[in-house]
Protein backbone atom coordinates (compact mmCIF):
# COMPACT_ATOMS: atom_id res chain seq x y z
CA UNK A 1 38.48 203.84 135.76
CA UNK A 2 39.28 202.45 132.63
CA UNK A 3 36.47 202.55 129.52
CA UNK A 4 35.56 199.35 128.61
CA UNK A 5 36.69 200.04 125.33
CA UNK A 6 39.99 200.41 126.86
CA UNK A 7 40.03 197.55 127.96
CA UNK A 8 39.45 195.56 125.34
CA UNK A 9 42.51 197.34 123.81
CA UNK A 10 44.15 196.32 126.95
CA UNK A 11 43.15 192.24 126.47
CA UNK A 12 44.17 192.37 122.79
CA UNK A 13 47.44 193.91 123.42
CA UNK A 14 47.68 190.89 125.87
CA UNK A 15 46.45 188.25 123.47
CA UNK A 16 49.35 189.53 121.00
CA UNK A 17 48.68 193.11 120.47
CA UNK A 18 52.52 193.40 119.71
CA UNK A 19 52.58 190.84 116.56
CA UNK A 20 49.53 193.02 115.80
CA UNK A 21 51.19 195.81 115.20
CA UNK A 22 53.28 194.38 112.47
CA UNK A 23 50.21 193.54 110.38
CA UNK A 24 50.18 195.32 107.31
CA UNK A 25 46.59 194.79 106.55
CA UNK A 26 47.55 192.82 103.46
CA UNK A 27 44.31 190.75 103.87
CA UNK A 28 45.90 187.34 103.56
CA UNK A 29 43.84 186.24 106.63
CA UNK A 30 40.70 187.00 104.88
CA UNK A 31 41.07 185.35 101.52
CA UNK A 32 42.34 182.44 103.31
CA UNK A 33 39.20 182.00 105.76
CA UNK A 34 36.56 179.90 104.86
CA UNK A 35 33.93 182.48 105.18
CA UNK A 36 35.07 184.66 102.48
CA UNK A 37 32.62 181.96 100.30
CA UNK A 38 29.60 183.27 102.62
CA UNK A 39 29.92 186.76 103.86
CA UNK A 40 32.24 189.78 104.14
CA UNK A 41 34.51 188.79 107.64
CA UNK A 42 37.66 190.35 107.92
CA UNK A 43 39.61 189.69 110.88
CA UNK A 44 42.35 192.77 110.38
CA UNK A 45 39.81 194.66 110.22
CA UNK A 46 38.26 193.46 113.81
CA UNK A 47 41.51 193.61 115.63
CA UNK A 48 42.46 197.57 114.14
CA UNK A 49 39.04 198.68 115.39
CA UNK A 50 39.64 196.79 118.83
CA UNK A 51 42.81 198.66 119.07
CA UNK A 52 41.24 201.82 118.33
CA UNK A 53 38.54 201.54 120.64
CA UNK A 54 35.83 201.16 118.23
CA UNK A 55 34.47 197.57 118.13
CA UNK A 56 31.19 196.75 117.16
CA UNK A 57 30.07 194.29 119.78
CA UNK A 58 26.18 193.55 118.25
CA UNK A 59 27.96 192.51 115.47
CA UNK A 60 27.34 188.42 114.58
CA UNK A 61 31.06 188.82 113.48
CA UNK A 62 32.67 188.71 116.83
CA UNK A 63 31.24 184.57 116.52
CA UNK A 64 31.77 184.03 113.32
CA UNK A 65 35.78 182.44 113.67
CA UNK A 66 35.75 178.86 113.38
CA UNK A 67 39.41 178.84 115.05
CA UNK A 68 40.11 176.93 111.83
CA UNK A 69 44.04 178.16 111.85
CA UNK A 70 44.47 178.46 108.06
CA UNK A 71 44.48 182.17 108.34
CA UNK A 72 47.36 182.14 110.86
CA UNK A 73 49.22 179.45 108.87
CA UNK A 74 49.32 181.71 106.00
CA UNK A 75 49.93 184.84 107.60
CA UNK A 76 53.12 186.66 106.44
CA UNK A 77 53.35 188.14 109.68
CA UNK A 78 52.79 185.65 112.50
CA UNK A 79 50.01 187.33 113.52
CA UNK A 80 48.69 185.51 116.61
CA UNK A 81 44.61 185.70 114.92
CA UNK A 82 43.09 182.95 116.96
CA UNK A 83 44.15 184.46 120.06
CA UNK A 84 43.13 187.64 119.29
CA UNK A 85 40.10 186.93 118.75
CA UNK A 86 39.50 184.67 122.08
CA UNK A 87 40.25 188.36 123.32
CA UNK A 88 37.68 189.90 121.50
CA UNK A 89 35.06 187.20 122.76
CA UNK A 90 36.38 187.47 126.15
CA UNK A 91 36.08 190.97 126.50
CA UNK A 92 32.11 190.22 125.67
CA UNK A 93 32.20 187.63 128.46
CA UNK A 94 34.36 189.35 131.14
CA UNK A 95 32.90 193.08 130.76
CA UNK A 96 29.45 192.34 129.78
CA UNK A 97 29.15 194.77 127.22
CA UNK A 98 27.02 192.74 124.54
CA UNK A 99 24.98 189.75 124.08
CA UNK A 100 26.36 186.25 123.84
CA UNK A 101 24.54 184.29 121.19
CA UNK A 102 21.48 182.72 123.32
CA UNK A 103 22.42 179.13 121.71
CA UNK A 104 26.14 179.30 123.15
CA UNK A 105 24.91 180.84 126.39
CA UNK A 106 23.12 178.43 127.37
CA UNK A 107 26.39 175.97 126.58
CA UNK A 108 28.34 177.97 128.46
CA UNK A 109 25.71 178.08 131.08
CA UNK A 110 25.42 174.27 131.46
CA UNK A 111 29.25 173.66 131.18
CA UNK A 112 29.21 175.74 134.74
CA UNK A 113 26.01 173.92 136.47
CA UNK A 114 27.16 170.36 134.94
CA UNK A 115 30.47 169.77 133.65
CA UNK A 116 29.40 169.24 130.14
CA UNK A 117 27.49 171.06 127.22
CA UNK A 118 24.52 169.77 127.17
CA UNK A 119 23.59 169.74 130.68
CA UNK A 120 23.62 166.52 131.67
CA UNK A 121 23.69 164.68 134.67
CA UNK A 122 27.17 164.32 135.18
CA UNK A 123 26.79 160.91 136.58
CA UNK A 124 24.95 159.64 133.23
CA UNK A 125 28.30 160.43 131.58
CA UNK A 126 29.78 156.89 131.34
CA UNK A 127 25.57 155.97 130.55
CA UNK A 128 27.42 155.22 127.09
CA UNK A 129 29.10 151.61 128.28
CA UNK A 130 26.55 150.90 130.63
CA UNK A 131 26.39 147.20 128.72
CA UNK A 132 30.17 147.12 127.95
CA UNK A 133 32.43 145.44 130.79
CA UNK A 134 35.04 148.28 130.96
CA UNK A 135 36.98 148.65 133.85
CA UNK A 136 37.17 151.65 136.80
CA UNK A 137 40.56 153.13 136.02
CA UNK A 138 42.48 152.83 138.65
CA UNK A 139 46.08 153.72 138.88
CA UNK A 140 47.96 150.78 137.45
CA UNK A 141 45.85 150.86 134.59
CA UNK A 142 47.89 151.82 131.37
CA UNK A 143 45.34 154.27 129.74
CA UNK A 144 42.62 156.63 130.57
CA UNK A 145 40.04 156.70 127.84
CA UNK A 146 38.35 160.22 127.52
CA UNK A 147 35.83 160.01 125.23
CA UNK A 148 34.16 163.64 124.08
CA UNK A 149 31.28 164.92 125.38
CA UNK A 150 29.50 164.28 122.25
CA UNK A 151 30.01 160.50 121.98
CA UNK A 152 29.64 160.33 125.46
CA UNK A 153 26.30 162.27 125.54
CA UNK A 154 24.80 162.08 122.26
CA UNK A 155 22.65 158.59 121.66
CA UNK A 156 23.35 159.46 117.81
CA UNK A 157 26.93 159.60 118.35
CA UNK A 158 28.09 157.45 120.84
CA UNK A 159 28.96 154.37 118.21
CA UNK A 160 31.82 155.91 117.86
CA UNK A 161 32.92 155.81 121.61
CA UNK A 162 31.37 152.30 121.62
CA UNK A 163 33.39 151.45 118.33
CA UNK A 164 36.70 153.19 119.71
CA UNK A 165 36.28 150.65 122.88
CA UNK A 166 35.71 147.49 120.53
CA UNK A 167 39.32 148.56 118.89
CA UNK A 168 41.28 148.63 121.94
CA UNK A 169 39.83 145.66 123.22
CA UNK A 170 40.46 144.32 120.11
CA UNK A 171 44.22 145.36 120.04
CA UNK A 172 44.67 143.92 124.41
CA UNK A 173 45.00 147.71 125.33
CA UNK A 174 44.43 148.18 129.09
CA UNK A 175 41.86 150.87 129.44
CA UNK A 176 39.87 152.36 132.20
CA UNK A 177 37.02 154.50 132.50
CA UNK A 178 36.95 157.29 135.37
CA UNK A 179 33.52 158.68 136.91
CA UNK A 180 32.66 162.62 137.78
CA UNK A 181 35.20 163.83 134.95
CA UNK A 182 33.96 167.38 133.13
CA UNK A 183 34.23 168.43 129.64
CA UNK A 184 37.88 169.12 128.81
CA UNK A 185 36.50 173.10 128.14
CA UNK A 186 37.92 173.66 124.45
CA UNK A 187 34.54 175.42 123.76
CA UNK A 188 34.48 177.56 127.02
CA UNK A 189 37.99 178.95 126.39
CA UNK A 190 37.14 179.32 122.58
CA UNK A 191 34.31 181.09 123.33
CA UNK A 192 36.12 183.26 125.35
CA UNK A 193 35.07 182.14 129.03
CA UNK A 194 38.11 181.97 130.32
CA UNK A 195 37.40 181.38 134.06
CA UNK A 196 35.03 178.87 132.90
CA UNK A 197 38.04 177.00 131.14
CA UNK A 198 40.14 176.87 134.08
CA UNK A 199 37.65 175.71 135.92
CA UNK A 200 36.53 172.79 134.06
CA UNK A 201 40.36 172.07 133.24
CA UNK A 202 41.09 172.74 137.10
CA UNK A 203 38.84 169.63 138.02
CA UNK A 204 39.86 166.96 135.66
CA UNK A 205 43.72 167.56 135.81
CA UNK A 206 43.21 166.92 139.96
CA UNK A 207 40.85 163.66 139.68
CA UNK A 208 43.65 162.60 136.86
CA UNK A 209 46.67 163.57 139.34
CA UNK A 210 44.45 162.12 142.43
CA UNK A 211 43.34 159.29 140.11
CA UNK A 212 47.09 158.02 139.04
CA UNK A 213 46.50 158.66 135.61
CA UNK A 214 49.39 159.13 133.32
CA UNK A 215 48.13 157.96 129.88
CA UNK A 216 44.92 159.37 128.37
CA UNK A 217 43.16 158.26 124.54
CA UNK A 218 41.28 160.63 123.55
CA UNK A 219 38.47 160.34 120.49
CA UNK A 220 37.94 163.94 119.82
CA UNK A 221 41.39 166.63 118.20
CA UNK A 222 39.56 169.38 120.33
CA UNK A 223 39.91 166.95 123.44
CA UNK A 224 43.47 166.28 121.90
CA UNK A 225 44.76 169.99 121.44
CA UNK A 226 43.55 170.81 124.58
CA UNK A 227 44.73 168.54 126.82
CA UNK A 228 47.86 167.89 125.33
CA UNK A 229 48.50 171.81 124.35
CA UNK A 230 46.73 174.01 127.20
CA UNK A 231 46.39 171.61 130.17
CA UNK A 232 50.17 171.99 130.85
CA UNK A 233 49.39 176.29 130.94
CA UNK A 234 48.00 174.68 134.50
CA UNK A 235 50.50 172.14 135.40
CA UNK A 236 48.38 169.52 133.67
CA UNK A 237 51.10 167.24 132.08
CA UNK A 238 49.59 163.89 130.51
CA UNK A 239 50.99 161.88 127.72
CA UNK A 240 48.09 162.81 125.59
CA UNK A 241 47.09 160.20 122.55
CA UNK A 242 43.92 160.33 119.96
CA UNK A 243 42.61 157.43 118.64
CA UNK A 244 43.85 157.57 115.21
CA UNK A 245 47.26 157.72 116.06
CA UNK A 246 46.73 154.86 118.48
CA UNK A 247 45.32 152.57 116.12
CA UNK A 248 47.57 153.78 113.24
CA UNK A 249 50.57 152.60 115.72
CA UNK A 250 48.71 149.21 116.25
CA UNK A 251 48.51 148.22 112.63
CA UNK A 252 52.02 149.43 112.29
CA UNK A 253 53.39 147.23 115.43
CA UNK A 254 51.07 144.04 114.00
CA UNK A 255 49.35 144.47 117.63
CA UNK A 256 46.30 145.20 115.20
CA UNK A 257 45.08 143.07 112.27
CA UNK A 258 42.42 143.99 109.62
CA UNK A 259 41.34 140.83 108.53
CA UNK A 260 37.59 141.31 107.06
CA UNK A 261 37.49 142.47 103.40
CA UNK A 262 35.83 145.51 102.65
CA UNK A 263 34.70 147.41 99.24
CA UNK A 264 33.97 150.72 98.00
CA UNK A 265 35.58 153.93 97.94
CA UNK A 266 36.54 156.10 100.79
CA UNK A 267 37.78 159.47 101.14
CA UNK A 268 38.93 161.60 104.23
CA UNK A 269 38.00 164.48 105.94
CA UNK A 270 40.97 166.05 107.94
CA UNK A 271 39.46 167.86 110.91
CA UNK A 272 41.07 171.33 112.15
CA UNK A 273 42.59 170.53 115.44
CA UNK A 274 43.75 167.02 114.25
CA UNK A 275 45.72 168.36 110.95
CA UNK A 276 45.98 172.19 110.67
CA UNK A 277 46.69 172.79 114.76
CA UNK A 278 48.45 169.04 115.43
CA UNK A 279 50.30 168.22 111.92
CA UNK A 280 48.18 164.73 112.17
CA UNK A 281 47.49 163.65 108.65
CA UNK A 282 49.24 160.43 108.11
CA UNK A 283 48.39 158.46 110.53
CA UNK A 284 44.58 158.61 109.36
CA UNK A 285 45.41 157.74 106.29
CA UNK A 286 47.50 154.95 107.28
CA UNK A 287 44.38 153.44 108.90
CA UNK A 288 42.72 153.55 105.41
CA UNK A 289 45.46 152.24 103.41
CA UNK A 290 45.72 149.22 105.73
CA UNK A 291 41.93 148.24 104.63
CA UNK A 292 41.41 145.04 102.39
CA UNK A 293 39.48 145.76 99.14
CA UNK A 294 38.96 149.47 99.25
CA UNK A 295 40.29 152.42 97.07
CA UNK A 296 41.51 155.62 98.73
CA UNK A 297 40.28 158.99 97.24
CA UNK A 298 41.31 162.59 98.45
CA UNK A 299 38.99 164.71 97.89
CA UNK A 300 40.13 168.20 96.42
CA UNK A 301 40.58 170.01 99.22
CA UNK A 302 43.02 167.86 101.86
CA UNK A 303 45.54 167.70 104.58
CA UNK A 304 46.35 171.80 105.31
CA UNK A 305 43.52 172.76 102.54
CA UNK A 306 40.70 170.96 103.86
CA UNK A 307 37.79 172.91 104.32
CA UNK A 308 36.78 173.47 108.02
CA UNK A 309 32.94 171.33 108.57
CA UNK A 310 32.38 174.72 111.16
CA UNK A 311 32.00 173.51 114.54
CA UNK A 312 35.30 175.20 115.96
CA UNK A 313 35.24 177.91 117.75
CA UNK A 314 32.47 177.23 119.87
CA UNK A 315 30.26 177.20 116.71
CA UNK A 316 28.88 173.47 117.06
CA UNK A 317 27.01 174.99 119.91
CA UNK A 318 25.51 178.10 117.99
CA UNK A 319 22.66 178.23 115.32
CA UNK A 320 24.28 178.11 111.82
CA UNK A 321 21.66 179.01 108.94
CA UNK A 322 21.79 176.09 106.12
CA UNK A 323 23.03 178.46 103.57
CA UNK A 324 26.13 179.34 105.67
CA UNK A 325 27.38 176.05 106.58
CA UNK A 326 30.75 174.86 105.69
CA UNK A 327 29.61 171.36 106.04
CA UNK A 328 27.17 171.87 103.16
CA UNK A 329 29.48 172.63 100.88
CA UNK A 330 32.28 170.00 102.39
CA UNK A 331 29.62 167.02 101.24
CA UNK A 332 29.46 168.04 98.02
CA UNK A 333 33.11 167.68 98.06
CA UNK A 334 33.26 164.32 99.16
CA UNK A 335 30.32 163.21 96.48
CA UNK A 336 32.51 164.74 93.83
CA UNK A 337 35.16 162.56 94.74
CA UNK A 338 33.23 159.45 94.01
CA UNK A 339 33.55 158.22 97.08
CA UNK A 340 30.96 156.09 98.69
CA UNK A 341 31.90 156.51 102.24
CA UNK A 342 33.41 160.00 104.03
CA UNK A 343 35.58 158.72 107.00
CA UNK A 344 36.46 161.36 109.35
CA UNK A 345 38.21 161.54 112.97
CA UNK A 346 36.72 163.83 114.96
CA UNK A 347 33.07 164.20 116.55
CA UNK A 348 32.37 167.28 116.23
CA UNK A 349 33.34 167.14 111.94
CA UNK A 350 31.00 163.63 112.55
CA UNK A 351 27.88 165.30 114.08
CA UNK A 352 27.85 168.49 111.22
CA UNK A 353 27.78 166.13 108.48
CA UNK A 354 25.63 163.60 109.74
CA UNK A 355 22.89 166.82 110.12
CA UNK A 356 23.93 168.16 107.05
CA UNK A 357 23.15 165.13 105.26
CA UNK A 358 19.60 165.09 106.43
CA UNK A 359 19.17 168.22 103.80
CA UNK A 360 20.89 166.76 100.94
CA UNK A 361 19.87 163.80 98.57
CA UNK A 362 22.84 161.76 98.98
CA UNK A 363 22.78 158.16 97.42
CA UNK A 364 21.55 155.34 99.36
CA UNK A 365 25.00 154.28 99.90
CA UNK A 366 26.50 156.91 101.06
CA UNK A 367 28.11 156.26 104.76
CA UNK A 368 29.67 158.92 106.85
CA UNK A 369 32.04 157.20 109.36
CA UNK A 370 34.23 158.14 112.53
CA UNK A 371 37.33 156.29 112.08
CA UNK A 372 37.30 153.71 114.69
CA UNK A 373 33.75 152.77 113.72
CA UNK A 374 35.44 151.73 109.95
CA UNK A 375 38.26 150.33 111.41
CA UNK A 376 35.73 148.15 114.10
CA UNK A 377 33.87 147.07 111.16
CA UNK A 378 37.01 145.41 109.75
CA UNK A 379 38.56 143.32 112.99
């Protein structure tokens, strides 16, 4: 029988352990990751002990990755580092032989007993549009919409999903809505519950299939890189669309018309899975250009340098303490710029800095938006 330090030599070598070997342990990875501004983390480090057999599993690091993917994009070597360190995790999860974090646990724990993070009733998952008249998908409609867990679940959140459904209608898009769906699983698999993934992915790529869905909008890049990305690992093939690109695409075609002035000055926030892991940066901005009577600011770190807000990885589920979070510092970025309003396109980006800004003194003015819920405010 195998040690179980074995076998997490034996996962990592499956995760990639070849490319590993051709790391040179030039520390690329390390100056590029967002944490070298908090703590000492160093990946190549991680992944030579893992090989060796020597792993420190009570170590916080093992949760620190925010699956950001600047560190691979930069790495000389194509060194697979997001992958690797799913393997890591999963060797945690699959052998038992250290403590998850309690906070992601008990995620992990209602994603299995409910179909979604925060333990829900699944059936109050549509609770969202209970007002709204939006459709039952069925299978001549054109579009799925699979709005994230957050906006779905969240009463703080869910003006964005409400928002996102005022565009389309806005735009004649034929939507639907589809009952007993689960969380597309990006945080189970990132977290390194493999089984878990496949089984939440297992049960929404049947109900699509049995459903006759072909199209799905999606509000959230995790939902997005998922689902377009790792579905088809399971014979999950959808034409996979998020919002911004949708309503980017709309303005473009004249299907979608901005008529209401605004004012002020807006900046962006390019979230992870939507720029650095999907090469979507345009169309965002697109949206903002296309607004009447406001200026467009980047802030200084944009499109492949934009600094992570921390929730990937599983980490929107995990206790962060205030002086380690990205989103802290990612505010103070956006103020800088002299923006009056951050926009950003994801929920999970939406939900950090929306709790962030409870602990900062930002002017009265100050708005942080989801995209659709900008864009809603100018039909």
């Amino acid at each position: 029988m195998k040690s179980p330090f074995t076998e997490v030599a034996d996962l990592l070598k499956e995760a990639g352990g070849e490319a590993l070997a051709n790391c040179y342990q030039c520390g690329t990875c390390s100056a590029a990751c967002p944490w070298r501004d908090y703590t000492s983390f160093l990946p190549r480090r991680m992944f030579q002990e893992g090989r060796l057999g020597l792993t420190d599993f009570e170590s916080g690091n093992l949760w620190r990755c925010v699956t950001c993917n600047k560190c691979v994009q930069r790495c000389p070597r194509g060194v697979p580092i997001i992958e690797l360190m799913r393997a890591l995790r999963r060797s945690v999860i699959r052998l038992g032989i250290a403590e998850t974090p309690l906070a992601l646990a008990g995620t992990l724990r209602n994603l299995s007993a409910t179909g979604n993070p925060m333990g829900e009733e699944r059936e109050k998952r549509n609770s969202w549009a209970r007002d709204l008249n939006i459709k039952s998908f069925n299978e001549d409609t054109e579009y799925l919409f699979y709005p994230c867990c957050v906006t779905s679940f969240d009463p703080s959140m869910k003006n964005a999903a409400l928002s996102t459904v005022k565009v389309l209608e806005a735009a004649g898009i034929d939507f639907g809505l589809l009952e007993n769906v689960s969380c597309c699983g990006e945080s189970a698999r990132k977290s390194g519950d493999e089984e878990l993934f496949k089984q939440l992915a297992c049960n929404n790529i049947d109900l699509f299939r049995n459903s006759g869905v072909r199209k799905i909008i999606v509000n959230s890049p995790h939902c997005y890189h998922t689902l377009k990305n790792e579905y088809p690992e399971l014979n999950g093939n959808f034409h996979v669309v998020h919002i911004s690109q949708l309503i980017a695409g709309l303005i473009d075609q004249g299907q979608l018309i901005l008529t209401k002035p605004m004012a002020g000055k807006i900046t962006y926030h390019d979230p992870c899975y939507l720029g650095r892991h999907n090469g979507i940066y345009l169309e965002p901005r697109r949206i903002l250009g296309s607004l009447k009577g406001v200026e467009f600011i980047e802030m200084k770190a944009s499109l492949a340098d934009s600094l992570c807000c921390g929730g990937g990885g599983g980490r929107i589920w995990m206790e962060t303490p205030r002086s380690e979070r990205f989103s802290e510092e990612r505010l103070k970025q956006a103020l800088a710029s002299g923006a009056n309003t951050l926009v950003t396109a994801c929920p999970y980006c939406l939900s950090n800095f929306k709790d962030t800004a409870l602990n900062q003194s930002l002017p009265e003015d100050f708005s942080i938006l989801e995209i659709s819920e900008l864009v809603a405010r100018a039909l």
